[in-house]
Protein backbone atom coordinates (compact mmCIF):
# COMPACT_ATOMS: atom_id res chain seq x y z
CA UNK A 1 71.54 -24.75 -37.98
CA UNK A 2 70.87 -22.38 -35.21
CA UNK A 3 72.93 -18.94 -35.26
CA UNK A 4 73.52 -17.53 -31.34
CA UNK A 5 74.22 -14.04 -31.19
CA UNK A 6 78.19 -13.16 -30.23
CA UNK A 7 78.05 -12.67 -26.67
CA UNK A 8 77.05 -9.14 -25.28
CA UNK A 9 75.07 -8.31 -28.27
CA UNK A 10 70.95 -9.01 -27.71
CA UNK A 11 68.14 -9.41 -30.93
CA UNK A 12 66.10 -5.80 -31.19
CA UNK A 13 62.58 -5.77 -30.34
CA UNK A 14 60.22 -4.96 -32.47
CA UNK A 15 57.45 -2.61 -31.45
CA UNK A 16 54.58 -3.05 -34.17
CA UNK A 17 52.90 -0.17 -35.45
CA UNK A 18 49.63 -2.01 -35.66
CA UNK A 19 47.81 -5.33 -33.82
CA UNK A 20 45.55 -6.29 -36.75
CA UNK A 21 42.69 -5.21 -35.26
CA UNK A 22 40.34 -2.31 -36.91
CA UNK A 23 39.89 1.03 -35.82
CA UNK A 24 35.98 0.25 -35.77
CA UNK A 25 33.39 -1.91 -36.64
CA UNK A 26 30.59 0.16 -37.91
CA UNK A 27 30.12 3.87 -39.31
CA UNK A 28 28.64 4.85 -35.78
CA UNK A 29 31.77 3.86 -33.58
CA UNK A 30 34.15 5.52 -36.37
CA UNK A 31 32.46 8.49 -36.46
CA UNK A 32 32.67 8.63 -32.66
CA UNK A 33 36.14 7.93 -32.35
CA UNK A 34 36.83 10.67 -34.89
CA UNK A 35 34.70 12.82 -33.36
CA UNK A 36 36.84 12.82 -30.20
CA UNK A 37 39.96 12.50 -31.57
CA UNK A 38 39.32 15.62 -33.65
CA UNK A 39 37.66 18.14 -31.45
CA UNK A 40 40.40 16.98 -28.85
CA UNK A 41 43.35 17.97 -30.99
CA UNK A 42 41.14 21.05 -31.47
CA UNK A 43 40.78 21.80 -27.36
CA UNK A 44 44.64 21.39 -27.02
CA UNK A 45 46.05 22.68 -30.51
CA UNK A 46 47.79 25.76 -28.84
CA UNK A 47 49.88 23.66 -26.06
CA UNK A 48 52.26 21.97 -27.84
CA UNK A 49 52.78 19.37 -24.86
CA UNK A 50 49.94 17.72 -25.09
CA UNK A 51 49.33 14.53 -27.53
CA UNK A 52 46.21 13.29 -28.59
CA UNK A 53 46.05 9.92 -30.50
CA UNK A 54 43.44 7.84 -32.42
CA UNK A 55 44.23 4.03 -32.61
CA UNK A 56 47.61 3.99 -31.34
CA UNK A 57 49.24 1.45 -29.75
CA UNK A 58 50.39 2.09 -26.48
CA UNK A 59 53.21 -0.17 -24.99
CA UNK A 60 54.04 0.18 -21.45
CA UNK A 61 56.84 -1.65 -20.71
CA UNK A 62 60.44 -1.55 -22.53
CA UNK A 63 61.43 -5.24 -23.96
CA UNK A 64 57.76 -6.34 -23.77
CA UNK A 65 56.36 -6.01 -27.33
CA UNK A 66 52.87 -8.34 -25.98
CA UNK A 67 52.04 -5.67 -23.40
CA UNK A 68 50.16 -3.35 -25.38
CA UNK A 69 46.77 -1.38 -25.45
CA UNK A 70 45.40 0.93 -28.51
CA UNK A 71 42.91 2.96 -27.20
CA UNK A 72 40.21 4.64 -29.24
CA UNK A 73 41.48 8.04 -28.27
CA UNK A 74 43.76 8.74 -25.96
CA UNK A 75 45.59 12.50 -24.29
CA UNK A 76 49.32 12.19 -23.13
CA UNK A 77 50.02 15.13 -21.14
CA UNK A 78 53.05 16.75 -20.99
CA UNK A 79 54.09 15.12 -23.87
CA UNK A 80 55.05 17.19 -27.58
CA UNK A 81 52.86 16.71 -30.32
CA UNK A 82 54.04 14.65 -34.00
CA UNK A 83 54.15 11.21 -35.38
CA UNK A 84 54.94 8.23 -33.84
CA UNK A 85 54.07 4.90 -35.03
CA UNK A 86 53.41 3.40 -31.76
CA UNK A 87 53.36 5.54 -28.00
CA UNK A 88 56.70 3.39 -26.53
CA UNK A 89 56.57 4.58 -22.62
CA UNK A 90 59.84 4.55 -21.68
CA UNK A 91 60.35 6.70 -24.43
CA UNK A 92 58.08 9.21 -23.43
CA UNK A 93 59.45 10.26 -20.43
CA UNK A 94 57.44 7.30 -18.77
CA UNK A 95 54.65 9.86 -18.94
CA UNK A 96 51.32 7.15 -19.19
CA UNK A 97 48.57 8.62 -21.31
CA UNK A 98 46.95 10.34 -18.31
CA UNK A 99 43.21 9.82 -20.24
CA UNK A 100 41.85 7.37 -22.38
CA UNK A 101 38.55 7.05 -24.51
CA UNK A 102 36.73 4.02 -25.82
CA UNK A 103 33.61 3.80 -28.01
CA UNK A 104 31.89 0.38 -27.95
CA UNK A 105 30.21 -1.56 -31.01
CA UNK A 106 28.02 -4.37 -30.80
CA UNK A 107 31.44 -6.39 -31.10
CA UNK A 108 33.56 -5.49 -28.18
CA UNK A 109 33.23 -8.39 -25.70
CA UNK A 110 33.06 -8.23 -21.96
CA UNK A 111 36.06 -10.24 -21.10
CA UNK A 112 37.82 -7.86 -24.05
CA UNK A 113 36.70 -4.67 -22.07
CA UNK A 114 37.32 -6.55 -18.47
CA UNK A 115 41.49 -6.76 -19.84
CA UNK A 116 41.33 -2.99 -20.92
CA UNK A 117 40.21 -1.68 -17.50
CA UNK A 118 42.64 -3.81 -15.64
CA UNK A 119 45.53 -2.72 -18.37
CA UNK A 120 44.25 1.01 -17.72
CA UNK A 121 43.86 0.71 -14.29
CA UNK A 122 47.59 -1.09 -13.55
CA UNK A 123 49.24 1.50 -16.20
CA UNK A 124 48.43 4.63 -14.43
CA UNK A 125 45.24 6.07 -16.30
CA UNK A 126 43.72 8.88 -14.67
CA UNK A 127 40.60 9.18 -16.45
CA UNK A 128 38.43 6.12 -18.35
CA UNK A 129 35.53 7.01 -20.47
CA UNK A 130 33.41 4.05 -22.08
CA UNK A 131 30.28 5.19 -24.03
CA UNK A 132 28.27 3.11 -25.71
CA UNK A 133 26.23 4.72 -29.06
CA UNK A 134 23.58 2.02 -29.53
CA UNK A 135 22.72 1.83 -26.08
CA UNK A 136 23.45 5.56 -24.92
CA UNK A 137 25.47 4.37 -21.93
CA UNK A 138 27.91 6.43 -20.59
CA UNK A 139 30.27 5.28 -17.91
CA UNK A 140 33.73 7.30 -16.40
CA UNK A 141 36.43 6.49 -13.76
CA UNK A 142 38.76 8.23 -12.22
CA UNK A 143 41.53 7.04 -10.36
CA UNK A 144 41.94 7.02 -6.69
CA UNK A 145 45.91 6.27 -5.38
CA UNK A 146 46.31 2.95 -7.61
CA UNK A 147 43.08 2.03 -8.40
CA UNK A 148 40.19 3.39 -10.76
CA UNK A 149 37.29 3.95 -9.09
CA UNK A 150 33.56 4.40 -10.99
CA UNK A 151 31.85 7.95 -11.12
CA UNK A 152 28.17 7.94 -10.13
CA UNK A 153 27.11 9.54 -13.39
CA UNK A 154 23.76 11.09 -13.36
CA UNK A 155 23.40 13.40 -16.59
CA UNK A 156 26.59 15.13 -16.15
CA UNK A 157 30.02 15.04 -15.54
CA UNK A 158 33.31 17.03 -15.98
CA UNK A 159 36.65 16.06 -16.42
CA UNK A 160 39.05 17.28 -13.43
CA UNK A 161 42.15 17.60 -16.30
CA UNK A 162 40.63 18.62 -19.90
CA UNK A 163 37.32 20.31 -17.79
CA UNK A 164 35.32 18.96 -20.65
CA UNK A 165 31.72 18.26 -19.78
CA UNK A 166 29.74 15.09 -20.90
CA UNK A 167 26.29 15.30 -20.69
CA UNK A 168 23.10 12.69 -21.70
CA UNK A 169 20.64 14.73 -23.18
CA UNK A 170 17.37 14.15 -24.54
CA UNK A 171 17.00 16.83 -26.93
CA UNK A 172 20.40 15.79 -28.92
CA UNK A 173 19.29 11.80 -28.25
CA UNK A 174 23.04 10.92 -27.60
CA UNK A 175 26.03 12.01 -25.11
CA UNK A 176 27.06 15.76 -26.13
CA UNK A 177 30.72 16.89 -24.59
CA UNK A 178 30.51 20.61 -23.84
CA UNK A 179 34.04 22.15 -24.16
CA UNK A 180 35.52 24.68 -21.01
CA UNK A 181 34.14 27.24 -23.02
CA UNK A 182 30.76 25.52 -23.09
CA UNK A 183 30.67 24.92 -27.07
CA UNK A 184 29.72 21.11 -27.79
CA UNK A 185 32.17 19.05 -29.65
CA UNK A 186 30.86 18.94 -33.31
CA UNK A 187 31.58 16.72 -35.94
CA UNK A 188 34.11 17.40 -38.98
CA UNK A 189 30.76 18.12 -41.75
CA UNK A 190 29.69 20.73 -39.07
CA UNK A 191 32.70 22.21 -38.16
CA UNK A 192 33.12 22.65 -41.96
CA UNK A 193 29.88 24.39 -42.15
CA UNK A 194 30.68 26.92 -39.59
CA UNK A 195 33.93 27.86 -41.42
CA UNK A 196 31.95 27.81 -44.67
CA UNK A 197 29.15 30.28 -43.18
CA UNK A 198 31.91 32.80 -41.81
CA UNK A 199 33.82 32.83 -44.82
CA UNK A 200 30.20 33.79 -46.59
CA UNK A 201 29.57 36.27 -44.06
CA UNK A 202 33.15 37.91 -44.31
CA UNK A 203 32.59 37.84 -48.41
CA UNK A 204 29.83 39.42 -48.05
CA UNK A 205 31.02 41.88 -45.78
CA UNK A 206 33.70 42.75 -48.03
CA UNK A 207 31.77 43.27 -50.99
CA UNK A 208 29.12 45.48 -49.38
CA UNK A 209 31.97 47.93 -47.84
CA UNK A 210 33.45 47.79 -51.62
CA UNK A 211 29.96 48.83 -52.91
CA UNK A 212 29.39 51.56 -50.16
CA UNK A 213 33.22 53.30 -51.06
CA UNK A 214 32.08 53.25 -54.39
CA UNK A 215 29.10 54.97 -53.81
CA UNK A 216 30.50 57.58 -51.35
CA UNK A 217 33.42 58.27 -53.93
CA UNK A 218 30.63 58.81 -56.49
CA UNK A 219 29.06 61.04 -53.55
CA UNK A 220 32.75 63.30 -53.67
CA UNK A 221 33.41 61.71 -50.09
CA UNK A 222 36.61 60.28 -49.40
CA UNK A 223 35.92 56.71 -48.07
CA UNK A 224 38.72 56.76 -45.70
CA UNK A 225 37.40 60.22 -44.03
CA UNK A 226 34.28 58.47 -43.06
């Protein structure tokens, strides 16, 4: 027997939380994805209106729970940071993630990336980056009134609203983004070694000023007088 719903009262939509699709297919693309996801969150960690996202489904229209998109990394602007199991538009202000990232694998199809530019391009995107590890391809739009229009991309290139720059260089044998401040993105082992080597130096530091008062107190000089 089929149950109607009393009149006036319609069935909630669910907005899933995932499509059943991985986040990657291979070690390279992951570490990619993280890679911008990461040192993005890092760029923007002091404005708390801006949202970065790894994997997250992004639905555009309210009461359509087909419509949706999960970018490998995308930047909401104007938009607080925290969790949310899915980026719901309407919810958002209507604010459409204003940049978008995706990192291919020898999986990703061209009909598959063909209905991701036209979603991107009909949503509102402002800025599409594609790069492709294996091959070392790099490719960026930027959009023009409604459409998204291809950037001739010959080495280098810089966002107009992160000012990032992506660069193809030889000597690093991949694409290197250069923050505003012109430090490359690194990955999470080397940011970890950075912290790791200024903790060291500031240890050491310590214990060599410790040493020195000692000595100046054995001396009869006042440490603090110095």
């Amino acid at each position: 027997m089929v149950t109607s719903l009393p009149v006036g009262i319609t069935a909630e939509i669910i907005y899933p939380d995932r499509d059943g699709n991985p986040m990657s297919d291979n070690t390279k693309q992951f570490s990619w994805i993280v890679k911008i996801k990461e040192n993005m969150e890092l760029l923007c960690a002091d404005d708390p209106n801006i949202f970065v996202a790894g994997d997250l489904l992004w639905y555009p229209v309210e009461g359509n729970n087909k419509l949706c998109q999960a970018p490998d990394v995308m930047v909401a602007i104007g938009r607080p940071k925290g969790y949310r199991g899915s980026y719901q538009q309407w919810k958002e202000d209507d604010i459409t993630p204003q940049i978008v990232f995706e990192i291919l694998s020898p999986g990703n199809r061209m009909g598959e990336m063909n209905r991701k530019f036209r979603f991107y391009e009909q949503y509102g995107v402002e800025e599409y980056y594609i790069y492709d590890p294996d091959r070392e391809d790099f490719n960026a739009w930027i959009r023009v009134d409604d459409r998204l229009e291809s950037i001739d991309f010959r080495g280098s290139f810089t966002s107009p609203l992160l000012e990032i720059r992506f660069e193809l260089e030889e000597n690093y044998g991949s694409l290197v983004i250069y923050r505003p401040d012109g430090e490359p993105f690194m990955d999470f082992v080397d940011n970890a070694r950075l912290r790791q080597a200024a903790e060291n130096r500031a240890t050491l530091a310590e214990i060599q000023a410790q040493k020195l008062a000692v000595k100046l107190r054995e001396l009869g000089i006042d440490p603090e007088s110095v």
